[in-house]
C-alpha atoms as a PDB file:
ATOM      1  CA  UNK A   1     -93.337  16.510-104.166  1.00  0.00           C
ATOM      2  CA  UNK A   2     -91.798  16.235-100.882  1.00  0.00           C
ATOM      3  CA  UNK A   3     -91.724  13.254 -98.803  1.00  0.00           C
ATOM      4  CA  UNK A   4     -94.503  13.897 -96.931  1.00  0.00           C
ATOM      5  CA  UNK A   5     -96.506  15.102 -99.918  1.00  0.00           C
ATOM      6  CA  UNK A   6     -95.636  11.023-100.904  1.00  0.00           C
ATOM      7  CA  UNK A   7     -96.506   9.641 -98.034  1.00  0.00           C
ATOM      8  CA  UNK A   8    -100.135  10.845 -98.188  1.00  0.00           C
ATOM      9  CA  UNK A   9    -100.806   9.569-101.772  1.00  0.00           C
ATOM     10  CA  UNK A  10     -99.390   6.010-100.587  1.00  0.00           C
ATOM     11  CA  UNK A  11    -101.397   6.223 -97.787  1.00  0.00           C
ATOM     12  CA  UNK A  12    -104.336   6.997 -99.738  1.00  0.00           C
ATOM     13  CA  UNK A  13    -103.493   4.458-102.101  1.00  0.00           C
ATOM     14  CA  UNK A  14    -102.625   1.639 -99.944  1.00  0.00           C
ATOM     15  CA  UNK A  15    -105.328   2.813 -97.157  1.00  0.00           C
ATOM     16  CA  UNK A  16    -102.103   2.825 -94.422  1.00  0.00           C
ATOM     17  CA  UNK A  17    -101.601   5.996 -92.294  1.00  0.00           C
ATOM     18  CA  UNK A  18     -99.686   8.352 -93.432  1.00  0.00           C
ATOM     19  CA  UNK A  19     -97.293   7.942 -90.460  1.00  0.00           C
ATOM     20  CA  UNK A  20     -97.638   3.955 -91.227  1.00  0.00           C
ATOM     21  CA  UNK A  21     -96.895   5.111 -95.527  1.00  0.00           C
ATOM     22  CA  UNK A  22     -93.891   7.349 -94.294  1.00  0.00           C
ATOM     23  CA  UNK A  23     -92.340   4.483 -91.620  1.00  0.00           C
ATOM     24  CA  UNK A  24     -92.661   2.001 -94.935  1.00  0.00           C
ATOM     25  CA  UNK A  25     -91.115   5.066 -97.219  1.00  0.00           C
ATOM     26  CA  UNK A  26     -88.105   5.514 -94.459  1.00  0.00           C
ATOM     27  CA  UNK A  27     -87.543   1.552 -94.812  1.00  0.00           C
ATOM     28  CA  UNK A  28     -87.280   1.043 -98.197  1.00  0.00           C
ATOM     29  CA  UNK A  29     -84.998   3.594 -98.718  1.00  0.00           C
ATOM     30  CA  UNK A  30     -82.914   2.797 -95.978  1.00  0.00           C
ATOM     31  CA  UNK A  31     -82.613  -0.766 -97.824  1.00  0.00           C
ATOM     32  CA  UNK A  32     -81.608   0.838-100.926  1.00  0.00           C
ATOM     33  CA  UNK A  33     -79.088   2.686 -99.020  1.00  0.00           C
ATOM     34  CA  UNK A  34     -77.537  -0.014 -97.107  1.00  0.00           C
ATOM     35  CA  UNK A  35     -77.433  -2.313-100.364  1.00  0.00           C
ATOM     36  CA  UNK A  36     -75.592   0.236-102.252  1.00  0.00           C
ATOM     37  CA  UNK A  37     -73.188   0.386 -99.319  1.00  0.00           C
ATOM     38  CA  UNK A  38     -72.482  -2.736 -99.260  1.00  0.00           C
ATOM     39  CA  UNK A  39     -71.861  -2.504-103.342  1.00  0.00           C
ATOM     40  CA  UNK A  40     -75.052  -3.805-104.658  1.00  0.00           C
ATOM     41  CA  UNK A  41     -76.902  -2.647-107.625  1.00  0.00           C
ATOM     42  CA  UNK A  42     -80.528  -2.461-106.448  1.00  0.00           C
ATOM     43  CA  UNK A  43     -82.825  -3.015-109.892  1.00  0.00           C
ATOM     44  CA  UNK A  44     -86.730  -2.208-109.477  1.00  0.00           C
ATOM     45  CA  UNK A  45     -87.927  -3.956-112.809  1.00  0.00           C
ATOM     46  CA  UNK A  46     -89.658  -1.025-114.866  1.00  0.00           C
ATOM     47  CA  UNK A  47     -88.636   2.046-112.995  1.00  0.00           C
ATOM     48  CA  UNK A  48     -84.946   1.608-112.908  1.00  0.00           C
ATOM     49  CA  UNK A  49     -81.725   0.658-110.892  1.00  0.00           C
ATOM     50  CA  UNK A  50     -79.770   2.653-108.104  1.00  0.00           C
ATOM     51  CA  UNK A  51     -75.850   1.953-108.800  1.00  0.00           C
ATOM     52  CA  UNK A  52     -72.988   3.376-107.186  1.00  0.00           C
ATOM     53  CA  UNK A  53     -70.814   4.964-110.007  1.00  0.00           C
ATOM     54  CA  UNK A  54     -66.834   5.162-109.542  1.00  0.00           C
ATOM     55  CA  UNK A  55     -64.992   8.470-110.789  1.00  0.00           C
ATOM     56  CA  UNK A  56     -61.102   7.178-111.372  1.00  0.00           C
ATOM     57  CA  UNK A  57     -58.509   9.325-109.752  1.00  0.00           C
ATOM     58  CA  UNK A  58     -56.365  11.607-111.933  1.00  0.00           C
ATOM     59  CA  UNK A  59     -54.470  14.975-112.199  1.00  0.00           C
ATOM     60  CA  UNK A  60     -55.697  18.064-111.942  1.00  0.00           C
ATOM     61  CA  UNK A  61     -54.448  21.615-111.755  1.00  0.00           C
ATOM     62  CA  UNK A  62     -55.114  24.356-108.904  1.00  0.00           C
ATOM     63  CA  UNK A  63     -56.789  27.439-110.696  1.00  0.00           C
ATOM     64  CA  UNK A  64     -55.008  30.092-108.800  1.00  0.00           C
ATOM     65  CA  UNK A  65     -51.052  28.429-109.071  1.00  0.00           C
ATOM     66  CA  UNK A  66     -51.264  26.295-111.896  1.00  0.00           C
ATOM     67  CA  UNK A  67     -49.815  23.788-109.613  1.00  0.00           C
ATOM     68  CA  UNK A  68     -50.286  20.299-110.794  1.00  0.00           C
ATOM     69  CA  UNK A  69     -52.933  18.275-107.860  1.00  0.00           C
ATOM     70  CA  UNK A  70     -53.624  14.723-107.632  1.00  0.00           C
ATOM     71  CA  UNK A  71     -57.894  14.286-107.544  1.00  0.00           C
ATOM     72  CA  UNK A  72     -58.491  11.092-105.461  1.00  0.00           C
ATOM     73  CA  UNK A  73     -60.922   8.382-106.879  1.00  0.00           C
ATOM     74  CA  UNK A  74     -64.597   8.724-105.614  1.00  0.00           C
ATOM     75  CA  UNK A  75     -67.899   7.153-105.756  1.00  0.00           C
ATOM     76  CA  UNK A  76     -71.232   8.572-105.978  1.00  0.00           C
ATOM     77  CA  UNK A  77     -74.873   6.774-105.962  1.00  0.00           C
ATOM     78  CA  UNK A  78     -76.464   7.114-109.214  1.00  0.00           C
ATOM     79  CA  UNK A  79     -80.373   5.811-110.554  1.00  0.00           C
ATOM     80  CA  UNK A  80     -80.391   4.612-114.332  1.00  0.00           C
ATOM     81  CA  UNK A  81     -84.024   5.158-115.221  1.00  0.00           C
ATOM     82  CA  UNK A  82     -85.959   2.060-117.221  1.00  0.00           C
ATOM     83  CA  UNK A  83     -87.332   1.304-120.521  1.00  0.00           C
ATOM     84  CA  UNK A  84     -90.710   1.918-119.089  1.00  0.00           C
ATOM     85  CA  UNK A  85     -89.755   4.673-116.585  1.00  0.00           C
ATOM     86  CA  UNK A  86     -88.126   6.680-119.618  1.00  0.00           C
ATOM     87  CA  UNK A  87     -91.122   5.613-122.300  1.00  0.00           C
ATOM     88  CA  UNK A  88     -93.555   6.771-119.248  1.00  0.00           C
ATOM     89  CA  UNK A  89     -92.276  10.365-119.249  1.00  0.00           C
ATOM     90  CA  UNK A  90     -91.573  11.033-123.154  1.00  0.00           C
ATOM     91  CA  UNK A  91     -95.732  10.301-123.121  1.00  0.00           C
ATOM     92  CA  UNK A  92     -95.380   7.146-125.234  1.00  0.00           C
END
Protein backbone atom coordinates (compact mmCIF):
# COMPACT_ATOMS: atom_id res chain seq x y z
CA UNK A 1 0.00 0.00 0.00
CA UNK A 2 1.25 3.22 -1.14
CA UNK A 3 0.48 6.45 0.33
CA UNK A 4 -2.14 7.29 -1.69
CA UNK A 5 -3.63 3.80 -1.57
CA UNK A 6 -3.76 5.05 2.52
CA UNK A 7 -5.09 8.04 2.07
CA UNK A 8 -8.29 6.72 0.44
CA UNK A 9 -9.08 4.13 3.20
CA UNK A 10 -8.66 7.10 5.86
CA UNK A 11 -10.69 9.07 3.88
CA UNK A 12 -13.24 6.52 3.65
CA UNK A 13 -12.94 5.84 7.15
CA UNK A 14 -12.91 9.20 8.59
CA UNK A 15 -15.37 10.58 5.68
CA UNK A 16 -12.39 13.47 4.90
CA UNK A 17 -11.22 13.87 1.25
CA UNK A 18 -8.72 12.08 0.21
CA UNK A 19 -6.66 15.24 -0.49
CA UNK A 20 -7.95 16.44 3.19
CA UNK A 21 -6.73 12.31 4.53
CA UNK A 22 -3.32 12.80 2.60
CA UNK A 23 -2.68 16.74 3.96
CA UNK A 24 -3.44 15.02 7.66
CA UNK A 25 -1.06 11.85 6.53
CA UNK A 26 1.82 14.52 5.34
CA UNK A 27 1.39 16.21 8.96
CA UNK A 28 1.69 13.58 11.15
CA UNK A 29 4.56 12.29 9.70
CA UNK A 30 6.23 15.39 9.39
CA UNK A 31 5.73 15.56 13.37
CA UNK A 32 7.26 12.29 13.79
CA UNK A 33 10.06 13.47 11.75
CA UNK A 34 10.79 16.67 13.35
CA UNK A 35 10.48 14.99 16.95
CA UNK A 36 12.99 12.45 16.12
CA UNK A 37 15.20 15.31 14.97
CA UNK A 38 15.10 16.98 17.70
CA UNK A 39 15.96 13.46 19.69
CA UNK A 40 12.62 12.41 20.83
CA UNK A 41 11.27 8.99 21.01
CA UNK A 42 7.75 9.30 19.56
CA UNK A 43 5.56 6.21 21.33
CA UNK A 44 1.97 5.52 19.69
CA UNK A 45 0.54 3.29 22.62
CA UNK A 46 -0.30 -0.18 20.87
CA UNK A 47 1.37 0.13 17.53
CA UNK A 48 4.82 1.04 18.56
CA UNK A 49 7.60 3.77 18.96
CA UNK A 50 9.85 5.55 16.24
CA UNK A 51 13.50 5.95 17.94
CA UNK A 52 16.54 7.14 16.47
CA UNK A 53 19.18 4.31 16.98
CA UNK A 54 23.05 5.29 17.34
CA UNK A 55 25.73 2.94 15.54
CA UNK A 56 29.19 3.71 17.67
CA UNK A 57 32.16 4.52 15.54
CA UNK A 58 34.91 1.91 15.13
CA UNK A 59 37.60 0.38 12.80
CA UNK A 60 37.17 -1.08 9.83
CA UNK A 61 39.26 -2.42 6.99
CA UNK A 62 39.16 -1.39 3.12
CA UNK A 63 38.40 -4.69 1.11
CA UNK A 64 40.69 -4.03 -1.74
CA UNK A 65 44.11 -2.80 0.55
CA UNK A 66 43.52 -4.24 3.74
CA UNK A 67 44.18 -0.83 4.97
CA UNK A 68 42.91 -0.25 8.41
CA UNK A 69 39.69 2.80 8.12
CA UNK A 70 38.12 4.58 10.86
CA UNK A 71 33.88 4.14 10.37
CA UNK A 72 32.40 7.37 11.88
CA UNK A 73 29.44 7.04 14.41
CA UNK A 74 25.91 7.34 12.78
CA UNK A 75 22.33 7.41 13.54
CA UNK A 76 19.48 5.98 11.83
CA UNK A 77 15.51 6.24 12.63
CA UNK A 78 14.22 3.01 13.69
CA UNK A 79 10.18 1.82 14.71
CA UNK A 80 10.05 -0.86 17.63
CA UNK A 81 6.72 -2.50 16.92
CA UNK A 82 4.17 -3.06 20.17
CA UNK A 83 2.82 -5.77 22.21
CA UNK A 84 -0.36 -5.41 20.33
CA UNK A 85 1.12 -4.41 16.92
CA UNK A 86 3.35 -7.71 17.08
CA UNK A 87 0.32 -10.01 18.76
CA UNK A 88 -1.89 -8.35 15.78
CA UNK A 89 0.24 -9.86 13.00
CA UNK A 90 1.29 -13.42 14.55
CA UNK A 91 -2.92 -13.75 14.35
CA UNK A 92 -3.26 -13.99 18.14
Amino acid sequence: MNKKQLAGKVAKASKLTKLEAEKMIDLMLNCISESLLKGEKVRLVGFGNFIIRTRAGRVGRNPQTGEKIKIESTKSPAFVPGINFKAAIKGK
